[in-house]
C-alpha atoms as a PDB file:
ATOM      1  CA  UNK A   1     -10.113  -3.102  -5.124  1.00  0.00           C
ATOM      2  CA  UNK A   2     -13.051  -2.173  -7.023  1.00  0.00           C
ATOM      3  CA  UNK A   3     -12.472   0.915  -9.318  1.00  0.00           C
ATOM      4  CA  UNK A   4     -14.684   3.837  -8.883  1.00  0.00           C
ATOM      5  CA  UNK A   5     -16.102   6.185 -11.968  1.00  0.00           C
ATOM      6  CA  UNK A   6     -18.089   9.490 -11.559  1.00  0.00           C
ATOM      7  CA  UNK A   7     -20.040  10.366 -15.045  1.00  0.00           C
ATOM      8  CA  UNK A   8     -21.622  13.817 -15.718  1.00  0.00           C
ATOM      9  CA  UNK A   9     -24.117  13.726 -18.288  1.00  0.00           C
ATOM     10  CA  UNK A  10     -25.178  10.094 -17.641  1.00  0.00           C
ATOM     11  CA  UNK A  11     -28.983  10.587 -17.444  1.00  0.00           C
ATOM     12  CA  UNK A  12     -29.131   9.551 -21.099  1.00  0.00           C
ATOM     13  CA  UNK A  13     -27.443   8.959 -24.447  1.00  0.00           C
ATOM     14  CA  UNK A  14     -23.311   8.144 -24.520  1.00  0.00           C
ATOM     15  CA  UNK A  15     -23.149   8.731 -20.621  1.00  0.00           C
ATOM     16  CA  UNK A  16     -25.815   6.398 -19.823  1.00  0.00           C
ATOM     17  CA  UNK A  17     -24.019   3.517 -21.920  1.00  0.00           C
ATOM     18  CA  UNK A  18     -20.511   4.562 -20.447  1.00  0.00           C
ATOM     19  CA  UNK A  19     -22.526   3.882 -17.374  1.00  0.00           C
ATOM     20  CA  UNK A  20     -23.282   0.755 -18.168  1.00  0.00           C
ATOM     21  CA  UNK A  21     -20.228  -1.045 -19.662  1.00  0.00           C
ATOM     22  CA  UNK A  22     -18.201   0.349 -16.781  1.00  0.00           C
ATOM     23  CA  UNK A  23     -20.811  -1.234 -13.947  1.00  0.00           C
ATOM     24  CA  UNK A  24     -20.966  -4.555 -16.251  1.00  0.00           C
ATOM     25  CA  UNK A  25     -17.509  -4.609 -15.887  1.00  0.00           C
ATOM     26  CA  UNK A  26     -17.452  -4.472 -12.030  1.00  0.00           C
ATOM     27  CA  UNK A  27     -16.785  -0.782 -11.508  1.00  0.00           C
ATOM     28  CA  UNK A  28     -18.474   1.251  -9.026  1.00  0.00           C
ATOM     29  CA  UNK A  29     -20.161   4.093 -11.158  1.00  0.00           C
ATOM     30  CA  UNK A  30     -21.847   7.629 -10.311  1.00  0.00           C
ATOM     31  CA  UNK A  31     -24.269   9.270 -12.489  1.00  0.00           C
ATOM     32  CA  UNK A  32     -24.732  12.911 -12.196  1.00  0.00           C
ATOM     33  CA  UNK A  33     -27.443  14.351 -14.468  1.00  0.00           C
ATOM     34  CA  UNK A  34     -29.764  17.881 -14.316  1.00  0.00           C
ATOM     35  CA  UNK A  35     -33.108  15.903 -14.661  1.00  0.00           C
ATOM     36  CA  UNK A  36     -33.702  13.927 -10.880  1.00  0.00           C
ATOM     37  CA  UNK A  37     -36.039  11.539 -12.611  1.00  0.00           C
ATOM     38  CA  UNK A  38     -34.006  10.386 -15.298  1.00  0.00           C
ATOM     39  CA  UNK A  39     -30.755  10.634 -13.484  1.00  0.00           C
ATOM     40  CA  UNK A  40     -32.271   8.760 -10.434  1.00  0.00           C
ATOM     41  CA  UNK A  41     -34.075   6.019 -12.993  1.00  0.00           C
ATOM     42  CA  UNK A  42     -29.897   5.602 -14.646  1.00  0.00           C
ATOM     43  CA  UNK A  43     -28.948   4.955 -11.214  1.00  0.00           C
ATOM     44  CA  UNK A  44     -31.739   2.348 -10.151  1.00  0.00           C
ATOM     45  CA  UNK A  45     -31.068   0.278 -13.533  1.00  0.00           C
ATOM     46  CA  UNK A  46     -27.563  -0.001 -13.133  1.00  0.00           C
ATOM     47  CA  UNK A  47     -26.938  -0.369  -9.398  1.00  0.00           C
ATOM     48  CA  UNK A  48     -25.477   3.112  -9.526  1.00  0.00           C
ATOM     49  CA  UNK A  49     -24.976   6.049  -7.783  1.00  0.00           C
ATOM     50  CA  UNK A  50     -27.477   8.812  -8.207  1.00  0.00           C
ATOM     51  CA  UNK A  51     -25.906  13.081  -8.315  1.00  0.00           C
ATOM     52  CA  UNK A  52     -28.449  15.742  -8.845  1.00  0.00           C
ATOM     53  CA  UNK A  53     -26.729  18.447 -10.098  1.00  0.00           C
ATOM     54  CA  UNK A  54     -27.381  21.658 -12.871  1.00  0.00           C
ATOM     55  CA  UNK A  55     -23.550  22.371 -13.929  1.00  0.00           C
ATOM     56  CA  UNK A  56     -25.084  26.256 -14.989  1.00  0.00           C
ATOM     57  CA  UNK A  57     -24.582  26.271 -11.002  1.00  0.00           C
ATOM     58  CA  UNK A  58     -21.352  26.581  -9.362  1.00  0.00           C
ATOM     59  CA  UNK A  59     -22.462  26.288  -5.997  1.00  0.00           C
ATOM     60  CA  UNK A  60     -24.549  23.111  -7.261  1.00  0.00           C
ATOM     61  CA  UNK A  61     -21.261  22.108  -9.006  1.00  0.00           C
ATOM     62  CA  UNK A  62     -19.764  22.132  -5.401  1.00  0.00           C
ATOM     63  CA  UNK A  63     -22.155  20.524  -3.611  1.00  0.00           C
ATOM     64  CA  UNK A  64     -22.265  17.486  -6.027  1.00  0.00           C
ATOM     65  CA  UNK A  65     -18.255  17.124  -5.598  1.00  0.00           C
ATOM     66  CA  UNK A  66     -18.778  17.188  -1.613  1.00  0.00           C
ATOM     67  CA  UNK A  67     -21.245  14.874  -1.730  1.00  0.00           C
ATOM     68  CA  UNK A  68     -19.668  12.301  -4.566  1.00  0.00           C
ATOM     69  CA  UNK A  69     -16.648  12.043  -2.231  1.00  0.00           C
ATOM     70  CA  UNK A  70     -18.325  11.624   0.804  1.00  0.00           C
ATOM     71  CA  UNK A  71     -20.662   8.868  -1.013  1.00  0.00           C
ATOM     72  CA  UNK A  72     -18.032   7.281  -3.022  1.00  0.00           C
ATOM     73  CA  UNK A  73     -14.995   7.714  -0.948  1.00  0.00           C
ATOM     74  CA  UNK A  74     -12.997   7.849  -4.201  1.00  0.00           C
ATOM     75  CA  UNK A  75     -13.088   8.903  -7.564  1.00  0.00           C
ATOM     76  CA  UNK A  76     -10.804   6.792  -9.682  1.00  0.00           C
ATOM     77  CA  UNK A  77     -11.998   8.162 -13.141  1.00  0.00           C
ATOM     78  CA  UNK A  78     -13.983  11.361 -13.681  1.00  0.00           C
ATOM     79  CA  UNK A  79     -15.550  11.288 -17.072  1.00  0.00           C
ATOM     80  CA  UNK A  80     -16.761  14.981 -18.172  1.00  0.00           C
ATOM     81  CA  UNK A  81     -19.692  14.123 -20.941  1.00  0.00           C
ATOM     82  CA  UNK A  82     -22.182  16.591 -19.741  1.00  0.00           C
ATOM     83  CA  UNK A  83     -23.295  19.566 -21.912  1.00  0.00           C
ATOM     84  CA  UNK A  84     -25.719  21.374 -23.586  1.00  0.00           C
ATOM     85  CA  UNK A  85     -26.070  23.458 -26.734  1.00  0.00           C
ATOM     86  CA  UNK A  86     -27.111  27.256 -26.273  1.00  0.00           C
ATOM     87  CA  UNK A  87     -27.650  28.893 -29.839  1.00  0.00           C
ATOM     88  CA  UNK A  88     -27.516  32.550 -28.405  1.00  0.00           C
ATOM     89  CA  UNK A  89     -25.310  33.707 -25.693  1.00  0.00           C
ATOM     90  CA  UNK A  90     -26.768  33.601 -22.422  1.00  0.00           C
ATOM     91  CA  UNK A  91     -25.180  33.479 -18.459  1.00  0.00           C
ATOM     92  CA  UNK A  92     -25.094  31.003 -16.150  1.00  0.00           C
ATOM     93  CA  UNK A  93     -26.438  32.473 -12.333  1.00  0.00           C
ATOM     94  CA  UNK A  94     -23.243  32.850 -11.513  1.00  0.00           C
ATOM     95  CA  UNK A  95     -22.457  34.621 -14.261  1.00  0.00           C
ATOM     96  CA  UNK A  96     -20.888  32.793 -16.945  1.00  0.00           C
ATOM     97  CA  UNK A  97     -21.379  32.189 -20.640  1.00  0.00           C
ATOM     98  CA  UNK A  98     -23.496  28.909 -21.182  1.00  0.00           C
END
């Protein structure tokens, strides 16, 4: 049974290459990323799985998860790399601290 990854953050840097070792090794891999051009361009190189998604957004948040299970079936490892660096306090829509 092939094993089945979801990876925030993967548009770029350590998530892309997490990305990419886990579909060289046969996994089935989702990349969820902010940017649709860059997360969609991670997806078409590696024969992944493309999930638009700004995590400021819980509602977005949701949506994503809905739409990774109905998409993937399964979600064998999650693998939380996405973030962002803020350097003065600010709040999310829904109302939390970035």
């Amino acid at each position: 049974m092939q094993r089945v990854a979801l990876i925030t953050g993967a548009s770029s840097g350590i998530g892309r290459e997490t990305a990419r070792e886990l579909t060289r090794r046969g996994w089935r891999v989702g990349v969820a990323g902010r940017n649709p051009e860059r997360t969609h361009a991670t997806a078409d190189a590696l024969d992944a799985d493309a999930f638009v998604a700004d995590f400021d957004s819980l509602d977005q948040v949701r949506a994503l998860a809905t739409e990774a299970l109905d998409r993937l079936r399964r979600i064998d490892v999650l693998i939380n790399n996405a973030g962002g660096i803020v350097d003065t306090k600010q709040l999310s829509p829904d109302g939390n601290e970035l």
